[in-house]
N, C-alpha and C. Protein backbone atom coordinates (compact mmCIF):
# COMPACT_ATOMS: atom_id res chain seq x y z
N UNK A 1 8.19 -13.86 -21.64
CA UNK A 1 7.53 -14.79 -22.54
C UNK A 1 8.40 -15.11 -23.75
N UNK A 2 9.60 -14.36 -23.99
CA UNK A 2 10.59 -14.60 -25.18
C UNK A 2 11.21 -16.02 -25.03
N UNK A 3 11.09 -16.26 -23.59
CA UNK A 3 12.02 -17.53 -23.04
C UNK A 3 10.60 -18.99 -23.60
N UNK A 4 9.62 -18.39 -24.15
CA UNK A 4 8.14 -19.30 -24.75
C UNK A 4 7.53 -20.12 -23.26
N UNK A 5 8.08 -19.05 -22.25
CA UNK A 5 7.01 -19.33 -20.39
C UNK A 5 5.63 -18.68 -20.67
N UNK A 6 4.63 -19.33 -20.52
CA UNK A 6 3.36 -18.71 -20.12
C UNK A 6 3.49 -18.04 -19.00
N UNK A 7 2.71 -16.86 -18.24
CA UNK A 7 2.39 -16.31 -17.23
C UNK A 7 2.26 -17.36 -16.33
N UNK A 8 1.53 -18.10 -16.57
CA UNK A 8 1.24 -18.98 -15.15
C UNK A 8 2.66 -19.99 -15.11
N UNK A 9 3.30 -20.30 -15.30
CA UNK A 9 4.74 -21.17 -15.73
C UNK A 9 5.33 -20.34 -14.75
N UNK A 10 5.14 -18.87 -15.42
CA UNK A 10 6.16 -18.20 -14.51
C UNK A 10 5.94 -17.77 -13.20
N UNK A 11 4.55 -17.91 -13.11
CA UNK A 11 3.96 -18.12 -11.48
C UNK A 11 4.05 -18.97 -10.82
N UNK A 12 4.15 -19.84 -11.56
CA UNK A 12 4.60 -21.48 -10.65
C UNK A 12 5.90 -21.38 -10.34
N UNK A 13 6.46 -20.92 -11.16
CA UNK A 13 8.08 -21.10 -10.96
C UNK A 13 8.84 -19.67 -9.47
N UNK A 14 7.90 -18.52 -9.81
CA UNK A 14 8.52 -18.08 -8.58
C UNK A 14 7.53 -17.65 -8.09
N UNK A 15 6.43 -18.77 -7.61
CA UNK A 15 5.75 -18.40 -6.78
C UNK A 15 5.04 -17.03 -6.27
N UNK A 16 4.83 -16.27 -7.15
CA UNK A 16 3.87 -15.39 -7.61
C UNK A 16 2.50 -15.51 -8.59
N UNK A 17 1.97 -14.32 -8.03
CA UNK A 17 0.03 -14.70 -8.60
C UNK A 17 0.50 -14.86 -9.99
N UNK A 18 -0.41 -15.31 -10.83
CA UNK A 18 -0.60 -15.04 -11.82
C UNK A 18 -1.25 -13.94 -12.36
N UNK A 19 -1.71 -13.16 -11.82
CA UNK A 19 -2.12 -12.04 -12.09
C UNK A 19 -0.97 -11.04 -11.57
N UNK A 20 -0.40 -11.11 -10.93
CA UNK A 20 1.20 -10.09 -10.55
C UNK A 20 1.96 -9.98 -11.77
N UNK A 21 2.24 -11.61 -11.91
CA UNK A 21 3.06 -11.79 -13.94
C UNK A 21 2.47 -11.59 -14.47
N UNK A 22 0.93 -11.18 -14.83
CA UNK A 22 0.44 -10.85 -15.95
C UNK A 22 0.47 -9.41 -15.69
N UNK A 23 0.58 -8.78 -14.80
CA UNK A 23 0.12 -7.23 -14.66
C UNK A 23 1.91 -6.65 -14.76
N UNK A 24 2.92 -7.41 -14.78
CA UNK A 24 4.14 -6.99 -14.66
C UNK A 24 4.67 -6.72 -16.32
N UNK A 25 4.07 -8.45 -17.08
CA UNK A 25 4.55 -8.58 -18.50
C UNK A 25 3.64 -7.33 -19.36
N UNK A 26 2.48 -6.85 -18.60
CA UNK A 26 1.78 -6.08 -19.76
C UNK A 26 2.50 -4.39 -19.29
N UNK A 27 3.18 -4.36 -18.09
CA UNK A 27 4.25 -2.77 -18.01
C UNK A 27 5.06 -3.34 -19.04
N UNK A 28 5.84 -4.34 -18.87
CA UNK A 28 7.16 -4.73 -19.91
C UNK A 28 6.54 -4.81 -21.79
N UNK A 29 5.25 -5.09 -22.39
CA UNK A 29 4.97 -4.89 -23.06
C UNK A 29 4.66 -3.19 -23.87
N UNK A 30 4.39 -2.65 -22.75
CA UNK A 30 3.77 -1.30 -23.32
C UNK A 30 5.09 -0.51 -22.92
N UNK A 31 6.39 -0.92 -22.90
CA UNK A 31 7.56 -0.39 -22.59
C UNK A 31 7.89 0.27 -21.36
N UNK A 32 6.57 0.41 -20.50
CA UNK A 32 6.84 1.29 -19.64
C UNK A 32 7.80 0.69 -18.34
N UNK A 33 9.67 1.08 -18.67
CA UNK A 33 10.78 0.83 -18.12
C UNK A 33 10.42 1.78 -16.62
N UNK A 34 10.42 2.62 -16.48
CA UNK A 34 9.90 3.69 -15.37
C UNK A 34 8.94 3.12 -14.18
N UNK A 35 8.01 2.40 -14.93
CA UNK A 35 6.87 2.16 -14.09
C UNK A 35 7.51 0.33 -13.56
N UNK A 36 8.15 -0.23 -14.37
CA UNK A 36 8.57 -1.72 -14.17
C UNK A 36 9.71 -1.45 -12.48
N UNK A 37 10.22 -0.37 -12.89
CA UNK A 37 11.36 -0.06 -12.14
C UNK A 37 10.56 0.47 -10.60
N UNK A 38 9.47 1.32 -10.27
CA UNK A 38 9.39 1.93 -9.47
C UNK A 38 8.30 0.47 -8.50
N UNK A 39 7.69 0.15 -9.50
CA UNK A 39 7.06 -1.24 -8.99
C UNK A 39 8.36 -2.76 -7.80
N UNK A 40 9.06 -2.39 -8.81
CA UNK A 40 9.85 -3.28 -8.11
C UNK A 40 10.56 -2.71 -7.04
N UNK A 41 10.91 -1.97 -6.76
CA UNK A 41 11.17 -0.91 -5.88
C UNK A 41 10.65 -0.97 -5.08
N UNK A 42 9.01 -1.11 -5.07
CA UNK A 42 8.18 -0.77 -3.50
C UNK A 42 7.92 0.59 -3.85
N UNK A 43 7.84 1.45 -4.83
CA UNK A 43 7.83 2.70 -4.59
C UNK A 43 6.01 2.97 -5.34
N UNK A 44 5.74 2.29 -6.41
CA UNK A 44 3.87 2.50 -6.59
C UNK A 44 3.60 0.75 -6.83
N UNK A 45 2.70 0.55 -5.98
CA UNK A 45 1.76 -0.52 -6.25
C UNK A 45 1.23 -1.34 -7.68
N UNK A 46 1.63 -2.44 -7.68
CA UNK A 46 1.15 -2.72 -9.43
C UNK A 46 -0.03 -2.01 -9.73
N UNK A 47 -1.32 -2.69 -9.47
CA UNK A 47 -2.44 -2.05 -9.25
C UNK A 47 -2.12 -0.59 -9.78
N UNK A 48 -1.67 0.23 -9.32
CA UNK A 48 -1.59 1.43 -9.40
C UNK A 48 -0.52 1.88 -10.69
N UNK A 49 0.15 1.10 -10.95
CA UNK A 49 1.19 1.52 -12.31
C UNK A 49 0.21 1.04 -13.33
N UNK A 50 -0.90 -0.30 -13.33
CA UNK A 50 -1.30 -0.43 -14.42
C UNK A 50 -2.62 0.74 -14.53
N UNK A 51 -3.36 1.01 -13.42
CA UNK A 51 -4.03 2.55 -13.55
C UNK A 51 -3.81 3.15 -14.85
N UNK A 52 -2.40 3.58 -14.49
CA UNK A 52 -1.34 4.82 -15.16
C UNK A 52 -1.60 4.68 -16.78
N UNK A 53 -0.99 3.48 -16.34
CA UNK A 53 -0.47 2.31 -17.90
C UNK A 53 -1.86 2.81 -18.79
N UNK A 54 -3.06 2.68 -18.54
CA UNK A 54 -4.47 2.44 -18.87
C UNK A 54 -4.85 3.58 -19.38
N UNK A 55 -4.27 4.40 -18.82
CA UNK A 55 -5.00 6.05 -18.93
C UNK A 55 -4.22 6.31 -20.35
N UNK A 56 -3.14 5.94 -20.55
CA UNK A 56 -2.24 6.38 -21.87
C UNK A 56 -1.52 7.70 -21.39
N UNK A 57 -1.25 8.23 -22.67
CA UNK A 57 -0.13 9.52 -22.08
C UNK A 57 -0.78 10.53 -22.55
N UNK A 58 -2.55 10.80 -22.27
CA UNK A 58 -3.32 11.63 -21.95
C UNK A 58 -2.93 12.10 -20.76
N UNK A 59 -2.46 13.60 -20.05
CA UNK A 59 -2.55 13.93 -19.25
C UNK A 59 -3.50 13.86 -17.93
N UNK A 60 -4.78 14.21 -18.65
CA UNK A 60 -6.08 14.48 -17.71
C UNK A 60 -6.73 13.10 -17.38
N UNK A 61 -6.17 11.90 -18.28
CA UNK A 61 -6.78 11.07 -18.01
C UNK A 61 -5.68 10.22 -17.24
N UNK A 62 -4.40 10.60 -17.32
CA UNK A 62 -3.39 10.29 -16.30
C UNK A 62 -3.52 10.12 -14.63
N UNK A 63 -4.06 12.11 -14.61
CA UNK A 63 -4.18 12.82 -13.49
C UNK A 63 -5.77 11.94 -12.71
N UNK A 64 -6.61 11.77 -13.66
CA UNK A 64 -7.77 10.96 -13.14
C UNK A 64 -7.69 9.60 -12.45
N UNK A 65 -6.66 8.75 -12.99
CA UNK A 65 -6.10 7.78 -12.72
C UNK A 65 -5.41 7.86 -11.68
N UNK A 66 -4.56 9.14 -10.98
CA UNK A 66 -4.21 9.13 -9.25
C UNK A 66 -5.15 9.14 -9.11
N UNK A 67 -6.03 10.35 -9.39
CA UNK A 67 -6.78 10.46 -8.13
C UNK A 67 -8.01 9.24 -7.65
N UNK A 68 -8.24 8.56 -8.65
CA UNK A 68 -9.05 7.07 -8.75
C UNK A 68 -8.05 6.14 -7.88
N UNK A 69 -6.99 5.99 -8.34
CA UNK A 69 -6.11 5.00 -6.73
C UNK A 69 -5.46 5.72 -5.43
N UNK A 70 -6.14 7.25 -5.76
CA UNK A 70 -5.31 7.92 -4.36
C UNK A 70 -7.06 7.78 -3.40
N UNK A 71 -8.34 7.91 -4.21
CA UNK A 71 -9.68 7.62 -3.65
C UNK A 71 -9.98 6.18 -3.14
N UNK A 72 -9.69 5.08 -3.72
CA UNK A 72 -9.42 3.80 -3.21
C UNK A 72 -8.71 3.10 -2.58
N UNK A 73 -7.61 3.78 -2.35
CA UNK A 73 -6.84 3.78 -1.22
C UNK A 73 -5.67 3.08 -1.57
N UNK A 74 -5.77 2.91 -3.25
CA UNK A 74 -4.41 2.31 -4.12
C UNK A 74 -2.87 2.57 -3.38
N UNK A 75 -3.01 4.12 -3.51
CA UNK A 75 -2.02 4.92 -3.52
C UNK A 75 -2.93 6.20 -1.96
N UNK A 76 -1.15 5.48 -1.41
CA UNK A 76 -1.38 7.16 -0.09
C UNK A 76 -0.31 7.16 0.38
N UNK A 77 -0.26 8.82 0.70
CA UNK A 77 1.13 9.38 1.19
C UNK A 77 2.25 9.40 0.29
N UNK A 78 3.30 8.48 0.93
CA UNK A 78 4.37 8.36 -0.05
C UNK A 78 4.46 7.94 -1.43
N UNK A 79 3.33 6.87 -1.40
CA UNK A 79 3.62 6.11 -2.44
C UNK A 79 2.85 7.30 -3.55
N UNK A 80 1.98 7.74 -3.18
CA UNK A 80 1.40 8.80 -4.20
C UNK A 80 2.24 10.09 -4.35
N UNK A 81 3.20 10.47 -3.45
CA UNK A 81 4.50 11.42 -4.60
C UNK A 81 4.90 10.50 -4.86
N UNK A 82 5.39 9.53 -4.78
CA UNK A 82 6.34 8.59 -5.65
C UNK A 82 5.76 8.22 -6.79
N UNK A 83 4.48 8.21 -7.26
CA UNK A 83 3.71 7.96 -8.59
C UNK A 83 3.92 9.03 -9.34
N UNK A 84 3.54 10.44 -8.65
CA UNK A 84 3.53 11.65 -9.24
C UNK A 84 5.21 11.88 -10.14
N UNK A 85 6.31 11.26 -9.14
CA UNK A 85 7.59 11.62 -9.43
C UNK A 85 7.62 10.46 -11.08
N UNK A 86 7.03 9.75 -10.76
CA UNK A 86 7.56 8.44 -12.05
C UNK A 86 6.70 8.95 -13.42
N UNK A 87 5.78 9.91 -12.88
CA UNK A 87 4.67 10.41 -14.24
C UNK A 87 5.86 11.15 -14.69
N UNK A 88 5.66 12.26 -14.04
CA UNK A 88 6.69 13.48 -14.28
C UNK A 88 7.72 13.22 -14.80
N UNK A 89 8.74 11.79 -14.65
CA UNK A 89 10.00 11.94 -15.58
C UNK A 89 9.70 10.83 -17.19
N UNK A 90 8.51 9.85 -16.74
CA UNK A 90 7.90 9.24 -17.74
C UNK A 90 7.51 10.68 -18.80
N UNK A 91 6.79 11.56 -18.21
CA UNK A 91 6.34 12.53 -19.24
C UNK A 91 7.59 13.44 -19.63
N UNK A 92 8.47 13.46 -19.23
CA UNK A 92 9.87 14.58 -19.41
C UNK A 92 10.78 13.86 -19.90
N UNK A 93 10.41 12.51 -19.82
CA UNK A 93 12.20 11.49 -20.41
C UNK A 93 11.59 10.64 -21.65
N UNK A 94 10.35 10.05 -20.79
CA UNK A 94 9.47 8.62 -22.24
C UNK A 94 9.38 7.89 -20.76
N UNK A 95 8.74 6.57 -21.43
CA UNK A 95 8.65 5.72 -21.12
C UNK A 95 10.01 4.82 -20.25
N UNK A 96 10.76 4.82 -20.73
CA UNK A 96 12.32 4.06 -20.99
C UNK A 96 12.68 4.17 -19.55
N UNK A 97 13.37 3.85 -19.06
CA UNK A 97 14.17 4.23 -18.08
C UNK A 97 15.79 5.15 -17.78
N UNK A 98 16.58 4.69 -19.22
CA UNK A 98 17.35 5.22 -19.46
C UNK A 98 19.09 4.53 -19.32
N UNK A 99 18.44 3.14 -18.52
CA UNK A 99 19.23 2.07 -18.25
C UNK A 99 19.07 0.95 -19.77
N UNK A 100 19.66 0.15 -19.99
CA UNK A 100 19.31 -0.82 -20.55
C UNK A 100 18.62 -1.92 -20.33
N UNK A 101 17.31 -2.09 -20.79
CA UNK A 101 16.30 -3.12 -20.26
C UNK A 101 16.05 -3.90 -20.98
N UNK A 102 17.12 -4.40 -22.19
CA UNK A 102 17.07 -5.37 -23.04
C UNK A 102 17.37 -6.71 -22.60
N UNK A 103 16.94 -7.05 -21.29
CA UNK A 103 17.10 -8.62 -20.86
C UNK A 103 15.75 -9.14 -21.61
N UNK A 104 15.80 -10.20 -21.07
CA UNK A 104 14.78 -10.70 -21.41
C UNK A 104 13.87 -10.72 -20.81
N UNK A 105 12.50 -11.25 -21.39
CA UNK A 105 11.05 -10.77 -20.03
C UNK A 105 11.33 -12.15 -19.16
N UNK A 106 12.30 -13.05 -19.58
CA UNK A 106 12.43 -14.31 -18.52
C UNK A 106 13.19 -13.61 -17.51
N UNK A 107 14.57 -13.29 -17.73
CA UNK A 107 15.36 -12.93 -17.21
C UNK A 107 14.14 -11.74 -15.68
N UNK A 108 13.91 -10.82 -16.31
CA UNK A 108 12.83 -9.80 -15.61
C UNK A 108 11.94 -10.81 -14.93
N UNK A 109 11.21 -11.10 -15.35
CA UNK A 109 10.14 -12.24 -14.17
C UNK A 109 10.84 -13.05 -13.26
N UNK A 110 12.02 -13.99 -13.56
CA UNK A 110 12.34 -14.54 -12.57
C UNK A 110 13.33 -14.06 -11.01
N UNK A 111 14.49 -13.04 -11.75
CA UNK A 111 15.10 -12.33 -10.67
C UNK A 111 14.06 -11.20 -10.02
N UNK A 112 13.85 -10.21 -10.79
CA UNK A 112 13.26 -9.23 -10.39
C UNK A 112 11.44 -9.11 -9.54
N UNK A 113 11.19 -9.81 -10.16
CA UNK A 113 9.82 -10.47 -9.47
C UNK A 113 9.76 -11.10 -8.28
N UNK A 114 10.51 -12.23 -8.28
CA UNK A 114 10.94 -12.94 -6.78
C UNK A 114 11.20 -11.77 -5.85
N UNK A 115 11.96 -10.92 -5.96
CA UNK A 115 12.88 -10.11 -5.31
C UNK A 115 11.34 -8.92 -4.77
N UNK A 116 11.02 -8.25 -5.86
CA UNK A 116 9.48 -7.57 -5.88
C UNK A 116 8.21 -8.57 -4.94
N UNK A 117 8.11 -9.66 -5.14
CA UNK A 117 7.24 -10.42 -4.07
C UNK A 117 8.02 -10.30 -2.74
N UNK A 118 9.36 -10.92 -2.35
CA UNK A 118 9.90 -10.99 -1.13
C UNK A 118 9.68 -9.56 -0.53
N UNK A 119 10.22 -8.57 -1.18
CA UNK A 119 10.05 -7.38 -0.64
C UNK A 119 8.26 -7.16 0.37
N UNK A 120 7.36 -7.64 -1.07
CA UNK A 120 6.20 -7.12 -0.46
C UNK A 120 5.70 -8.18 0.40
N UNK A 121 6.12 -9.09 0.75
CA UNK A 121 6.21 -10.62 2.01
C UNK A 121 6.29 -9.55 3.14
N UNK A 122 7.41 -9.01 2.89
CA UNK A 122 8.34 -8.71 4.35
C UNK A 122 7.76 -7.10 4.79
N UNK A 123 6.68 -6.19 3.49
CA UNK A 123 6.34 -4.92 4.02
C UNK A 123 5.04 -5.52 4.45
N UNK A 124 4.37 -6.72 4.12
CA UNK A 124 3.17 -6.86 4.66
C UNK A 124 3.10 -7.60 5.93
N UNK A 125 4.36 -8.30 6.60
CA UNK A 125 4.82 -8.89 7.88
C UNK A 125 4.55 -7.66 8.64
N UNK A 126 5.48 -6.37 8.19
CA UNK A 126 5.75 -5.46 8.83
C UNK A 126 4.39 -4.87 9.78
N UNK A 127 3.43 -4.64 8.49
CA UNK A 127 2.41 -4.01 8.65
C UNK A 127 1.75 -4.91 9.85
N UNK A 128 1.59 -6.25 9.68
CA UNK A 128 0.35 -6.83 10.28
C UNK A 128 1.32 -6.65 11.58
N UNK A 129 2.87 -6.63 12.06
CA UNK A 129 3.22 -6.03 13.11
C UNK A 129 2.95 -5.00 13.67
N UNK A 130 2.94 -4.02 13.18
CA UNK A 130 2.52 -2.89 13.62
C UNK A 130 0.73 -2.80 14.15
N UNK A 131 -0.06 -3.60 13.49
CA UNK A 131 -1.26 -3.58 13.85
C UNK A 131 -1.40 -3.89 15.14
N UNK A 132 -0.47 -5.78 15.46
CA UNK A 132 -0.59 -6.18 16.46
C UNK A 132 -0.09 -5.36 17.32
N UNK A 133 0.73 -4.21 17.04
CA UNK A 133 1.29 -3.21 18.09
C UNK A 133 0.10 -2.57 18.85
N UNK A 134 -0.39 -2.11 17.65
CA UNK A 134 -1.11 -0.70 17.73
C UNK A 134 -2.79 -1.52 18.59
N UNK A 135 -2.88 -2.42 18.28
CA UNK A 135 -3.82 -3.13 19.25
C UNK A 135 -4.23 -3.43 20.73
N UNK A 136 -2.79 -4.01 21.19
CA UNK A 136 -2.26 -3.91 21.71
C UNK A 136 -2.05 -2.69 22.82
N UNK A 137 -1.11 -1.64 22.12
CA UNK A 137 -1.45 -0.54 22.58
C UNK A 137 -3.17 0.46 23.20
N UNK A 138 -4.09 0.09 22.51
CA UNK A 138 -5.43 0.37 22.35
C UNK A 138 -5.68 -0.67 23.68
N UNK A 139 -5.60 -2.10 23.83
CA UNK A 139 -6.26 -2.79 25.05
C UNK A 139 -5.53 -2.34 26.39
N UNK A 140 -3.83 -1.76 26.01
CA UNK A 140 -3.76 -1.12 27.24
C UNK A 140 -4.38 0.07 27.45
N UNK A 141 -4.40 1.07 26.68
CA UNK A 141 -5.47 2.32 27.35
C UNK A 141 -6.66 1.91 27.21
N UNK A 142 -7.33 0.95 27.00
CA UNK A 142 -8.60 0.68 27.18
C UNK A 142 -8.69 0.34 28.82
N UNK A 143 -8.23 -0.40 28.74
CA UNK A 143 -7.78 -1.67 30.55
C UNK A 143 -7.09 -0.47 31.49
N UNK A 144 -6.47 0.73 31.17
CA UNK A 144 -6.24 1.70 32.43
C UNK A 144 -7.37 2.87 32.41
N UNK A 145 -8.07 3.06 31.18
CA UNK A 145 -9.59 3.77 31.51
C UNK A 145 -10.23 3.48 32.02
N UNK A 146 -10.66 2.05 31.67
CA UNK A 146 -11.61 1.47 32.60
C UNK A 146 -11.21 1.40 34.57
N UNK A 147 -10.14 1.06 34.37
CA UNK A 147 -9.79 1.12 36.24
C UNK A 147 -9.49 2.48 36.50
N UNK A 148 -9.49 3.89 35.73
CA UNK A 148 -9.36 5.24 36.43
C UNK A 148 -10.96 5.74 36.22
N UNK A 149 -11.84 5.11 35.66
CA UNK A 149 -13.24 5.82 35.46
C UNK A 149 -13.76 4.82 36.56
N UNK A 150 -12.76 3.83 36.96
CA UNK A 150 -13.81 2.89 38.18
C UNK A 150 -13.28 3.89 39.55
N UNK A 151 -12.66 4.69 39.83
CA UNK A 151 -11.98 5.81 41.13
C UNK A 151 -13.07 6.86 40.72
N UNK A 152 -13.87 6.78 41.84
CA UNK A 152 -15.06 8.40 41.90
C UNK A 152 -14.13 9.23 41.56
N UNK A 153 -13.12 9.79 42.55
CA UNK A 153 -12.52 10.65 42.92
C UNK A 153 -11.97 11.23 41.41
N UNK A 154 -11.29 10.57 40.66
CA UNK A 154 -10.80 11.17 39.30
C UNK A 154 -12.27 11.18 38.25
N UNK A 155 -13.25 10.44 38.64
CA UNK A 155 -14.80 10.87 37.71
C UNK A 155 -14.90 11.94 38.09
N UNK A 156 -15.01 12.59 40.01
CA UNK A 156 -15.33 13.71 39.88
C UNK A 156 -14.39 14.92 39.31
N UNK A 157 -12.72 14.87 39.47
CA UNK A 157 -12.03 15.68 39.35
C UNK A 157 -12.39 16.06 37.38
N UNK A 158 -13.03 15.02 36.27
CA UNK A 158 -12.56 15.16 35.33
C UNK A 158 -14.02 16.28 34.60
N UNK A 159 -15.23 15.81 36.02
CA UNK A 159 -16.43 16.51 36.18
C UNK A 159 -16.15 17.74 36.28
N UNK A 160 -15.60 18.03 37.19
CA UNK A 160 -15.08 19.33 37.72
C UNK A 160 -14.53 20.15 36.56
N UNK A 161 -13.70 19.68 35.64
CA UNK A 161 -12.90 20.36 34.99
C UNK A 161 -13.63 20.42 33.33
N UNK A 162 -14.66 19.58 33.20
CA UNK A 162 -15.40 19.64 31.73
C UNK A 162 -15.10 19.08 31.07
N UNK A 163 -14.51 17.52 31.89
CA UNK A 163 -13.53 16.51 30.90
C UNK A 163 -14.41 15.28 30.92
N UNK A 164 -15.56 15.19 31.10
CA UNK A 164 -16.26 14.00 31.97
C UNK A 164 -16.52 13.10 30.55
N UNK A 165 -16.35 13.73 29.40
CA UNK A 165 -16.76 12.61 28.21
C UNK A 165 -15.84 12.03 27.35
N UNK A 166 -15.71 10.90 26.84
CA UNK A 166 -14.76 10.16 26.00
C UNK A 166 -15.48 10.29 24.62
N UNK A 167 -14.34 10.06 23.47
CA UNK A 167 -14.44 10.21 22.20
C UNK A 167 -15.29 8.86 21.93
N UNK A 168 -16.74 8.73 21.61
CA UNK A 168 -17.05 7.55 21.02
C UNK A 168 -16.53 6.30 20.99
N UNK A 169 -15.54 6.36 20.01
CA UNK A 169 -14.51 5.38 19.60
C UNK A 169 -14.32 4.64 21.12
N UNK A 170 -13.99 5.32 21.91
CA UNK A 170 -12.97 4.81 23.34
C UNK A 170 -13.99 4.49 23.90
N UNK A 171 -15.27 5.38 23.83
CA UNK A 171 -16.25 5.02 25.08
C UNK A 171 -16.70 3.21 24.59
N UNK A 172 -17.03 3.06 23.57
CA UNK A 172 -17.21 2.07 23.49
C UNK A 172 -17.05 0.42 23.71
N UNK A 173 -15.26 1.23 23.72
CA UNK A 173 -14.84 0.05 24.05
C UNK A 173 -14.49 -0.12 26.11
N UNK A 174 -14.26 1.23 26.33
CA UNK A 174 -13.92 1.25 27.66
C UNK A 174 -15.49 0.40 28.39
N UNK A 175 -16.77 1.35 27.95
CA UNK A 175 -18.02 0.51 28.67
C UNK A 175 -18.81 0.24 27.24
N UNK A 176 -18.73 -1.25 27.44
CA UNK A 176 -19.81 -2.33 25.99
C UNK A 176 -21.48 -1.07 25.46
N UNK A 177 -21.77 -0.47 26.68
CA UNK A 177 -22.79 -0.15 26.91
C UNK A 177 -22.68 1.76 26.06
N UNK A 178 -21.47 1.64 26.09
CA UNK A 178 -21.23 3.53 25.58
C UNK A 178 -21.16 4.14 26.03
N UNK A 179 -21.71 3.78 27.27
CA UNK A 179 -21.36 5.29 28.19
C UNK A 179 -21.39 4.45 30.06
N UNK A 180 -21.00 5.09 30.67
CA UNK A 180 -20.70 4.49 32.04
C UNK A 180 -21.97 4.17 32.88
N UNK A 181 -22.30 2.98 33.44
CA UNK A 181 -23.55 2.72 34.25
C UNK A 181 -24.18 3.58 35.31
């Protein structure tokens, strides 16, 4: 905003929300270099740095703040040590990063932002790939249950052995009905 861009200017211009530039300029306002850095990275979720941001550098109200985006599903797995790691040197170093972050907030919104959206373009391509995988995967063992529960011979062998029931989930989809006619 030093460059006198409104948030939305600078959303128009690289095609990001306006609420992304507003949730980016208010890390770059409250100094927090650490959290600007790990955001752009891919390493914690805006959403989830401004959490942080919110709680102040109250500990307990820090620690409340994971566990509020690790319960909503803000933050999981990696990305939640990777929050934990950016508290921990935020609380052991400051705020700062330790680099020089005296560009400007133009300079910051336009390279670094673009670059921070493309990234999360291309992890959310990823994802909806993997779904279509994993779907996919699911209609084929659905479509070979259904033709090995249509063979008596393996109904009875699975009878025989105390295997005769499917997990919910599967039965459902293998017979509409839940369980076999």
């Amino acid at each position: 905003m030093r460059a006198g861009y409104a948030p939305k200017a600078i959303a128009e211009k690289t095609g990001l929300t306006v609420q992304y530039v507003q949730g980016i300029l208010t890390l770059l306002r409250q100094g927090e270099e650490r959290l600007v850095i790990a955001v752009e990275k891919g390493h914690v979720p805006l959403n989830a740095a401004l959490s942080i941001v919110g709680a102040g550098d109250n500990d307990e109200a820090v620690q409340a703040a994971l566990q509020e985006a690790y319960e909503s599903g803000k933050l999981r797995g990696r990305q939640l040590m990777n929050a934990r790691r950016v508290i921990e040197r935020r609380k052991a170093l400051g705020r700062g990063s330790g680099r020089n972050m005296s560009r400007t907030a133009a300079d910051i919104t336009t390279s670094s932002l673009v670059r921070t959206y493309q990234r999360e373009v291309e992890r959310q391509k990823a994802m909806v790939k993997k779904a279509e995988f994993t779907q996919q995967r699911l209609l084929f063992v659905v479509g070979a249950l259904r033709q090995l529960f249509a063979d008596e011979n393996f109904v009875n062998l699975l009878r025989a052995e105390g295997l005769a029931t499917l997990p919910k989930y599967l039965a459902e989809r293998v017979w509409p009905s839940g369980s076999p006619a």
